[in-house]
PDB file of N, CA and C in Angstrom:
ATOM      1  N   UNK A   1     -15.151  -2.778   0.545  1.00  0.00           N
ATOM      2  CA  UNK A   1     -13.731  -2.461   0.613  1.00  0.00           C
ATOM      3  C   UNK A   1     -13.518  -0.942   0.712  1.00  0.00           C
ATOM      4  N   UNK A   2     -14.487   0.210   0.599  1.00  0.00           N
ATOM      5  CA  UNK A   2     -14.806   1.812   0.804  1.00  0.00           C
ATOM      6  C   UNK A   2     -13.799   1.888   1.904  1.00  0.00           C
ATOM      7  N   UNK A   3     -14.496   1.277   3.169  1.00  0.00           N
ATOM      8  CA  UNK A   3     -14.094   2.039   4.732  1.00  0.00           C
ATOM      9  C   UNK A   3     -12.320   1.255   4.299  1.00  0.00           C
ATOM     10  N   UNK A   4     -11.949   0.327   4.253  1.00  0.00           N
ATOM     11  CA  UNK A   4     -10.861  -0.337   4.135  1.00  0.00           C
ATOM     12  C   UNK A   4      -9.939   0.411   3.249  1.00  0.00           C
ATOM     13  N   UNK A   5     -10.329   1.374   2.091  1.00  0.00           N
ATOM     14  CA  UNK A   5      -9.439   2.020   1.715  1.00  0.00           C
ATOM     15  C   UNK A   5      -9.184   3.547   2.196  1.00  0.00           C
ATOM     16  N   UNK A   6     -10.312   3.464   2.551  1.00  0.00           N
ATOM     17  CA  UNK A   6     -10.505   5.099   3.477  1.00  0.00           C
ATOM     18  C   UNK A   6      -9.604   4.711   4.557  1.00  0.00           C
ATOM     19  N   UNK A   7      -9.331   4.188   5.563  1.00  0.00           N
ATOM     20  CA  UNK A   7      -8.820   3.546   6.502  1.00  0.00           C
ATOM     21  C   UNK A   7      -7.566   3.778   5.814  1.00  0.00           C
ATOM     22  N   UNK A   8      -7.000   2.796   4.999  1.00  0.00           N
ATOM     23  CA  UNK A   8      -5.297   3.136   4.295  1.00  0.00           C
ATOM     24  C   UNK A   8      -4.866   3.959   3.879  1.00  0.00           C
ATOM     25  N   UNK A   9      -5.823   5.231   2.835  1.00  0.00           N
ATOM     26  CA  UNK A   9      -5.303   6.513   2.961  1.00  0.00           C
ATOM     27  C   UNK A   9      -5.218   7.008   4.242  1.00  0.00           C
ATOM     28  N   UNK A  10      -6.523   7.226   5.381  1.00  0.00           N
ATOM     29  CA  UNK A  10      -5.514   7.815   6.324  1.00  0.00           C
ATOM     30  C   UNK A  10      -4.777   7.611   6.939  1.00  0.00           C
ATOM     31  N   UNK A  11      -4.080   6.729   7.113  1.00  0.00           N
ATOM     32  CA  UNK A  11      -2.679   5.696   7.398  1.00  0.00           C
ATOM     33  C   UNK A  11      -1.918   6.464   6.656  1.00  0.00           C
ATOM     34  N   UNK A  12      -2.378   6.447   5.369  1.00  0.00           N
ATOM     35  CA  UNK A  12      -1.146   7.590   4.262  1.00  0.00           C
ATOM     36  C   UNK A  12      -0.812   8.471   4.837  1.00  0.00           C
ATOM     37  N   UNK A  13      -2.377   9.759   4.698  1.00  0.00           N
ATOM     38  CA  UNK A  13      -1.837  10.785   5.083  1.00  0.00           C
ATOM     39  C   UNK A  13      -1.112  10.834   6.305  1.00  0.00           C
ATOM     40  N   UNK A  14      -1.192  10.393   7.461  1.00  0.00           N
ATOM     41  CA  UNK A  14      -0.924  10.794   9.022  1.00  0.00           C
ATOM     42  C   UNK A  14       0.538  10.168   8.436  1.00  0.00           C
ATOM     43  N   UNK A  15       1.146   9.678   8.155  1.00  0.00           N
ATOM     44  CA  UNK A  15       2.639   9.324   7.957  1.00  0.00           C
ATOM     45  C   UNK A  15       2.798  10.312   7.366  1.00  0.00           C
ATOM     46  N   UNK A  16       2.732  10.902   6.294  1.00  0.00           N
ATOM     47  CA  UNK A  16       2.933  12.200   5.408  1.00  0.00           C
ATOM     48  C   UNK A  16       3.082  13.221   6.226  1.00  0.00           C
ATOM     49  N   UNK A  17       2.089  13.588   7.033  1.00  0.00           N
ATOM     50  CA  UNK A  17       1.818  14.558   7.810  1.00  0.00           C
ATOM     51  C   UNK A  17       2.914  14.939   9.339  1.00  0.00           C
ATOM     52  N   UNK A  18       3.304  13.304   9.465  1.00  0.00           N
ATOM     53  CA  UNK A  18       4.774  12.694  10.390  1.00  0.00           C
ATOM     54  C   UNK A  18       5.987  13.331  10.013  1.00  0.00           C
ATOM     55  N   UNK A  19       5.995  13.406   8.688  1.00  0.00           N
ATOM     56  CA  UNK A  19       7.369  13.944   8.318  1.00  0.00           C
ATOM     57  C   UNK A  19       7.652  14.954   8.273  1.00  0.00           C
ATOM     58  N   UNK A  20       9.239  14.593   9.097  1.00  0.00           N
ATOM     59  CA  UNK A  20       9.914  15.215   9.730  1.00  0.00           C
ATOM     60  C   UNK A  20      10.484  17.060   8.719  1.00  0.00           C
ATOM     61  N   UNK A  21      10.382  17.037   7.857  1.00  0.00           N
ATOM     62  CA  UNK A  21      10.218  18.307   7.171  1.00  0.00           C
ATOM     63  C   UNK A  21       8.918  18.619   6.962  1.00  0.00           C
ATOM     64  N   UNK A  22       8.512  19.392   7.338  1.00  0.00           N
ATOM     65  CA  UNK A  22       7.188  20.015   7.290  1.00  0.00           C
ATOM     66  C   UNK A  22       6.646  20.309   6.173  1.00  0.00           C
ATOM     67  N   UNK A  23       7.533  21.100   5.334  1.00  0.00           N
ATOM     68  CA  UNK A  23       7.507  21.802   3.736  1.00  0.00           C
ATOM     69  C   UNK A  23       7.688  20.469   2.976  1.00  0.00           C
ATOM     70  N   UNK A  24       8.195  19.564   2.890  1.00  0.00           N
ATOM     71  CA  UNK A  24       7.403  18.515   2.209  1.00  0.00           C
ATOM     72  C   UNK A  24       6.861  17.584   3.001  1.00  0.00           C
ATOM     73  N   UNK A  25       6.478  17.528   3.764  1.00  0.00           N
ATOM     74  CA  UNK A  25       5.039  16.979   3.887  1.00  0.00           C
ATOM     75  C   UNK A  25       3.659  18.000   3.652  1.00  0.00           C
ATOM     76  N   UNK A  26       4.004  19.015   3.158  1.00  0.00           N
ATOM     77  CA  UNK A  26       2.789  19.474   2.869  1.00  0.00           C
ATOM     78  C   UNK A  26       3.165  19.644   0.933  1.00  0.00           C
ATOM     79  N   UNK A  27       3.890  19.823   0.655  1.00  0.00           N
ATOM     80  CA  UNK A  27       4.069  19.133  -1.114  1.00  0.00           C
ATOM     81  C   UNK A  27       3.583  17.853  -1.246  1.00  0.00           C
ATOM     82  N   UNK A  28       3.745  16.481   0.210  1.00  0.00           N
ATOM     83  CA  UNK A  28       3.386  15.575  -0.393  1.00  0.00           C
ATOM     84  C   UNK A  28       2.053  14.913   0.092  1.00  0.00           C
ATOM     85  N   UNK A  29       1.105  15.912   0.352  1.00  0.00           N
ATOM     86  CA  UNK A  29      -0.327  15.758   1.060  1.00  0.00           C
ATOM     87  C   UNK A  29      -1.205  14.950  -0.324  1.00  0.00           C
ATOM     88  N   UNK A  30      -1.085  15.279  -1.151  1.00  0.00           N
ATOM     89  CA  UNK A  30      -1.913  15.567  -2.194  1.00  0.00           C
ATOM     90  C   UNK A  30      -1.641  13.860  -3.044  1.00  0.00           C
ATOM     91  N   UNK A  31      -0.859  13.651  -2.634  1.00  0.00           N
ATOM     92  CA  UNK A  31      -0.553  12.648  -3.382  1.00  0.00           C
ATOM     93  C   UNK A  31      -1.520  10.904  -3.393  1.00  0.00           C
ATOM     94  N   UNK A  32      -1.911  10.733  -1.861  1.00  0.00           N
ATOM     95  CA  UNK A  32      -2.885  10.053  -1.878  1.00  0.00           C
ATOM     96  C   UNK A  32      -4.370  10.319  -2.576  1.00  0.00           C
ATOM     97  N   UNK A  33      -4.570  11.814  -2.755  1.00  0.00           N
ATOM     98  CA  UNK A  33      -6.207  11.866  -3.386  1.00  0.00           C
ATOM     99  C   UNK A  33      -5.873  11.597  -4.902  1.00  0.00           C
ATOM    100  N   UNK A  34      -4.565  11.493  -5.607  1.00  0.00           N
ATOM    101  CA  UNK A  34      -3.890  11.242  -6.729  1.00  0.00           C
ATOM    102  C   UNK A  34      -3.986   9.619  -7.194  1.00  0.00           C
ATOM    103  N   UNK A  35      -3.270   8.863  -5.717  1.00  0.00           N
ATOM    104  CA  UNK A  35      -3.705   7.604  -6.117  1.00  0.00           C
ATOM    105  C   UNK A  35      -5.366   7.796  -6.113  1.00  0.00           C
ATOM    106  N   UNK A  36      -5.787   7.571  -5.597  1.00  0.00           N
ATOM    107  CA  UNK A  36      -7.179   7.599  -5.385  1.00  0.00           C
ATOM    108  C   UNK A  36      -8.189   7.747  -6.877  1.00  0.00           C
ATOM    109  N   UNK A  37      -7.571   8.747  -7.298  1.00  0.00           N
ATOM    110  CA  UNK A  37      -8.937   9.403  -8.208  1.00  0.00           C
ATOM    111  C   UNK A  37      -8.223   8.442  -9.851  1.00  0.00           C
ATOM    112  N   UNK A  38      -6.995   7.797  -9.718  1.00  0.00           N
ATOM    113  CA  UNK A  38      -6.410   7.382 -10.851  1.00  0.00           C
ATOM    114  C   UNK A  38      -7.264   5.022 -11.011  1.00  0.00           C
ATOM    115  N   UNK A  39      -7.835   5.742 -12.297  1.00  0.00           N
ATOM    116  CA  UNK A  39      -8.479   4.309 -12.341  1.00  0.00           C
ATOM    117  C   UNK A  39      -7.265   3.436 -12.509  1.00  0.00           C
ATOM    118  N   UNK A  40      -6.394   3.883 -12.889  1.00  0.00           N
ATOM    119  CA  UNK A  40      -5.559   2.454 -12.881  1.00  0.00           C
ATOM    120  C   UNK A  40      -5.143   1.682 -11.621  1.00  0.00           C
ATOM    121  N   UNK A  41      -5.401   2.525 -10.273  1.00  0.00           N
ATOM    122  CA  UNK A  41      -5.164   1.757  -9.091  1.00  0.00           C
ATOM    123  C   UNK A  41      -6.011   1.284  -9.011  1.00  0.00           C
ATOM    124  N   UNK A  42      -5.836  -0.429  -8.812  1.00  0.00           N
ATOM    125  CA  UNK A  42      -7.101  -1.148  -8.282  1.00  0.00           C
ATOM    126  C   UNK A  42      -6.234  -2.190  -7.385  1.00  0.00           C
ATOM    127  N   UNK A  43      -6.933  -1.730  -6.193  1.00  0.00           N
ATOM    128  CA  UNK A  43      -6.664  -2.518  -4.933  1.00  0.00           C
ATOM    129  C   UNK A  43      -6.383  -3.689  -4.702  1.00  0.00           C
ATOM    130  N   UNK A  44      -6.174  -4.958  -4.644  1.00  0.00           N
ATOM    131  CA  UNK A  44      -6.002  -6.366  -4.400  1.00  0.00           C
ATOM    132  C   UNK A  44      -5.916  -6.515  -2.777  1.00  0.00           C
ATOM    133  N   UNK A  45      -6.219  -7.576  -2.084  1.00  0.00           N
ATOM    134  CA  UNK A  45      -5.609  -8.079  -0.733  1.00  0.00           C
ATOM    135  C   UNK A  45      -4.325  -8.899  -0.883  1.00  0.00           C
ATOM    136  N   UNK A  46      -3.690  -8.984   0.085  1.00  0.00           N
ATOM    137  CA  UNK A  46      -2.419  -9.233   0.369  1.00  0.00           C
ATOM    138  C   UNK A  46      -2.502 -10.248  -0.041  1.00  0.00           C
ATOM    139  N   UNK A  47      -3.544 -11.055   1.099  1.00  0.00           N
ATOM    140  CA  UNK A  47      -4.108 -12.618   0.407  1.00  0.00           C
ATOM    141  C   UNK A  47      -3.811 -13.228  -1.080  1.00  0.00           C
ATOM    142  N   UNK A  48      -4.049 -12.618  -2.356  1.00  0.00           N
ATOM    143  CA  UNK A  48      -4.625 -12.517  -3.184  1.00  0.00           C
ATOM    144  C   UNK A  48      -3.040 -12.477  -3.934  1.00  0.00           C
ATOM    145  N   UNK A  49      -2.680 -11.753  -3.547  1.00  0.00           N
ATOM    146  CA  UNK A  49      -1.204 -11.009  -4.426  1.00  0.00           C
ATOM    147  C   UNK A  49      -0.205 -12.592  -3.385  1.00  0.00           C
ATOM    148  N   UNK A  50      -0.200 -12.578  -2.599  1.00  0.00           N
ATOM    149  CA  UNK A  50       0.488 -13.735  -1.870  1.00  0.00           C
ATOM    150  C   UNK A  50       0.074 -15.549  -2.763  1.00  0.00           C
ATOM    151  N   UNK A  51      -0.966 -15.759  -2.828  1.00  0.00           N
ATOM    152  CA  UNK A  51      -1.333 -16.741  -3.164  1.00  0.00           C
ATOM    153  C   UNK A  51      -1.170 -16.713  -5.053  1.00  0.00           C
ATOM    154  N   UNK A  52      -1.003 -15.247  -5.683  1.00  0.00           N
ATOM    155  CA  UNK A  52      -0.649 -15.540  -6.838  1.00  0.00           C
ATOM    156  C   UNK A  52       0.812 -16.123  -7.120  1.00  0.00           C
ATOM    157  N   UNK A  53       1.582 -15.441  -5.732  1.00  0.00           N
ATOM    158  CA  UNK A  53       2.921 -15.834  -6.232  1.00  0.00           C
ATOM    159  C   UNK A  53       3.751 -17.223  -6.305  1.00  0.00           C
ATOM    160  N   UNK A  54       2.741 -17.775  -5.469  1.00  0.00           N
ATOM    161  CA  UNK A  54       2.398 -19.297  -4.945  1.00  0.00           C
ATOM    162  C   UNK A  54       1.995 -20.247  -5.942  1.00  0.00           C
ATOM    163  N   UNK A  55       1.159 -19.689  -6.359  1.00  0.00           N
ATOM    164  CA  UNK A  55       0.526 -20.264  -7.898  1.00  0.00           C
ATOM    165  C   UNK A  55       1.385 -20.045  -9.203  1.00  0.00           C
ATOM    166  N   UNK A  56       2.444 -19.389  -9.146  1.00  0.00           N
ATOM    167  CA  UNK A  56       3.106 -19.340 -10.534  1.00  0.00           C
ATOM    168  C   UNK A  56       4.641 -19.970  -9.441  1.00  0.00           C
ATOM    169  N   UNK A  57       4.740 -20.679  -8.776  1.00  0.00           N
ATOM    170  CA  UNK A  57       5.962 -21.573  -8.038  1.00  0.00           C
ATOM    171  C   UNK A  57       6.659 -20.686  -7.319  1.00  0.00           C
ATOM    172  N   UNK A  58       6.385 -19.939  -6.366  1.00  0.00           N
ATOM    173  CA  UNK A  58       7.208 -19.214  -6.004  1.00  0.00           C
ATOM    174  C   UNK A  58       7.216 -20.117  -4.320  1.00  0.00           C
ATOM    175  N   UNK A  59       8.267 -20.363  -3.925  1.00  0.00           N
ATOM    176  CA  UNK A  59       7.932 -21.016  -2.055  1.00  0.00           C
ATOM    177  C   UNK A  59       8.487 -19.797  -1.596  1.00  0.00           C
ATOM    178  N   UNK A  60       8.135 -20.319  -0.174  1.00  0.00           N
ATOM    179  CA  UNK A  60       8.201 -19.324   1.346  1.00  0.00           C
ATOM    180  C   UNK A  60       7.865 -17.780   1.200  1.00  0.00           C
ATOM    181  N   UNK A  61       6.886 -18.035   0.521  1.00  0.00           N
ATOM    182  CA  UNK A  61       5.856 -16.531   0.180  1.00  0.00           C
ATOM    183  C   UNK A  61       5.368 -15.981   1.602  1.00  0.00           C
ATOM    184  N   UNK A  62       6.147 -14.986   1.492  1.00  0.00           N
ATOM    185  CA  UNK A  62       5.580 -14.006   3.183  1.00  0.00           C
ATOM    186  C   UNK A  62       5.457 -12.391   2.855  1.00  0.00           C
ATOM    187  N   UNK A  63       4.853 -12.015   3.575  1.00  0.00           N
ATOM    188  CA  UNK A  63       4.682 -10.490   3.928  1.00  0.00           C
ATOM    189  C   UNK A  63       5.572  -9.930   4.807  1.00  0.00           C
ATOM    190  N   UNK A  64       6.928  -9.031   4.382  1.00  0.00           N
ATOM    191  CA  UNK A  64       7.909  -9.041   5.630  1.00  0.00           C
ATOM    192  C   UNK A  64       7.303  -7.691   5.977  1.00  0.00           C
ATOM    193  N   UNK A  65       6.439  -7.044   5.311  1.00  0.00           N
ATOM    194  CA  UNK A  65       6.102  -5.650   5.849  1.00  0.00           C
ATOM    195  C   UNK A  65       4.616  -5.158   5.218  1.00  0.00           C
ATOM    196  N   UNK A  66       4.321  -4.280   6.493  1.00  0.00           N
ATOM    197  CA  UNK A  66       2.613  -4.057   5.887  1.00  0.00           C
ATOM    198  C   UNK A  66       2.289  -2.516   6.207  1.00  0.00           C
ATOM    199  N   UNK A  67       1.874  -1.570   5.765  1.00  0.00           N
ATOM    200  CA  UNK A  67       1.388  -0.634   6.454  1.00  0.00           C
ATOM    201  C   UNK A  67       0.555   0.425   5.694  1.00  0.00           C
ATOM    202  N   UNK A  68      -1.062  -0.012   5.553  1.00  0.00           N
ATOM    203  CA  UNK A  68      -1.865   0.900   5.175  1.00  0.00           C
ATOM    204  C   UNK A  68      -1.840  -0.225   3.538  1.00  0.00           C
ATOM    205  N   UNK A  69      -1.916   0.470   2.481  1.00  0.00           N
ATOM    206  CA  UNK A  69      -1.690   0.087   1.248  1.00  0.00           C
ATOM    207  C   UNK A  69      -0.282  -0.622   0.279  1.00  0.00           C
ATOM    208  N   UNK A  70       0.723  -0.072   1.799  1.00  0.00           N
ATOM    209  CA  UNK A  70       2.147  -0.511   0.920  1.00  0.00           C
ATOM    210  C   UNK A  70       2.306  -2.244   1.329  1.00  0.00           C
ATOM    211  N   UNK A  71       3.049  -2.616   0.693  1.00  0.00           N
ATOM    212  CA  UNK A  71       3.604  -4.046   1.143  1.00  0.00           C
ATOM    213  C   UNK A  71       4.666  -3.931   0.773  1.00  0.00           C
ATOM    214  N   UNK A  72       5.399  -5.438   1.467  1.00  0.00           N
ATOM    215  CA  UNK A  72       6.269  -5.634   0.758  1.00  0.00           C
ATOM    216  C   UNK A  72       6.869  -7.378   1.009  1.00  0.00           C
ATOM    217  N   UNK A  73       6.170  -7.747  -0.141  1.00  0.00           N
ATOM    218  CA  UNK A  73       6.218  -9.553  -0.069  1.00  0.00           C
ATOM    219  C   UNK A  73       6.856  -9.886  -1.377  1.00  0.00           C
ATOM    220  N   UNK A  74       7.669 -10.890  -0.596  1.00  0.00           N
ATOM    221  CA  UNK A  74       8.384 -11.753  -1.626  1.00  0.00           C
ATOM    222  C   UNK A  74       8.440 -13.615  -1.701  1.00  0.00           C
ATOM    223  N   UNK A  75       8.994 -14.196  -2.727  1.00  0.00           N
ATOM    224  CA  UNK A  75       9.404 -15.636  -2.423  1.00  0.00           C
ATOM    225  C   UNK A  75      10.466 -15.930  -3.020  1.00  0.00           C
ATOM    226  N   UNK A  76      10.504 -16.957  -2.708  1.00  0.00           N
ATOM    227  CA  UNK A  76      11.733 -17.869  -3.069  1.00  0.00           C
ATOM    228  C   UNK A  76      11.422 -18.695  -4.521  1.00  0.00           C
ATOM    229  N   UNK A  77      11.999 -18.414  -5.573  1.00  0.00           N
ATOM    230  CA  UNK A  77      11.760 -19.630  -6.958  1.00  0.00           C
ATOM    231  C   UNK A  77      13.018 -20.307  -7.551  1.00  0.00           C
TER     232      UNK A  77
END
């Protein structure tokens, strides 16, 4: 899962680096080696986080958005 998170930070940064103010996107460079180095982030697959919500009754569990590390999935209970 190494290259797979290496892969989503730089997805991070290059969006960071996108934004449209320059002066913060360079305040907010730093912030992915932040997640990164903090043990309390621990990664899951979408898979994984989807099928839990499924398992505690949640229906029409989908992913309406994906990009790099963010999501954003919900269901119906």
């Amino acid at each position: 899962q190494g290259q797979t998170d290496e892969f989503h930070l730089a997805l991070w940064r290059e969006w960071i680096n996108a934004h449209p103010n320059k002066e913060m996107g360079r305040k907010l460079m730093g912030i992915p080696d932040q997640y990164k180095e903090n043990p309390d982030n621990i990664t899951d697959t979408l898979e994984s986080q989807l099928h839990a919500l499924t398992e505690i009754g949640f229906k029409d569990v989908d992913c309406h958005f994906k990009y790099g590390i963010f999501a954003l999935f919900a269901g119906r209970k």
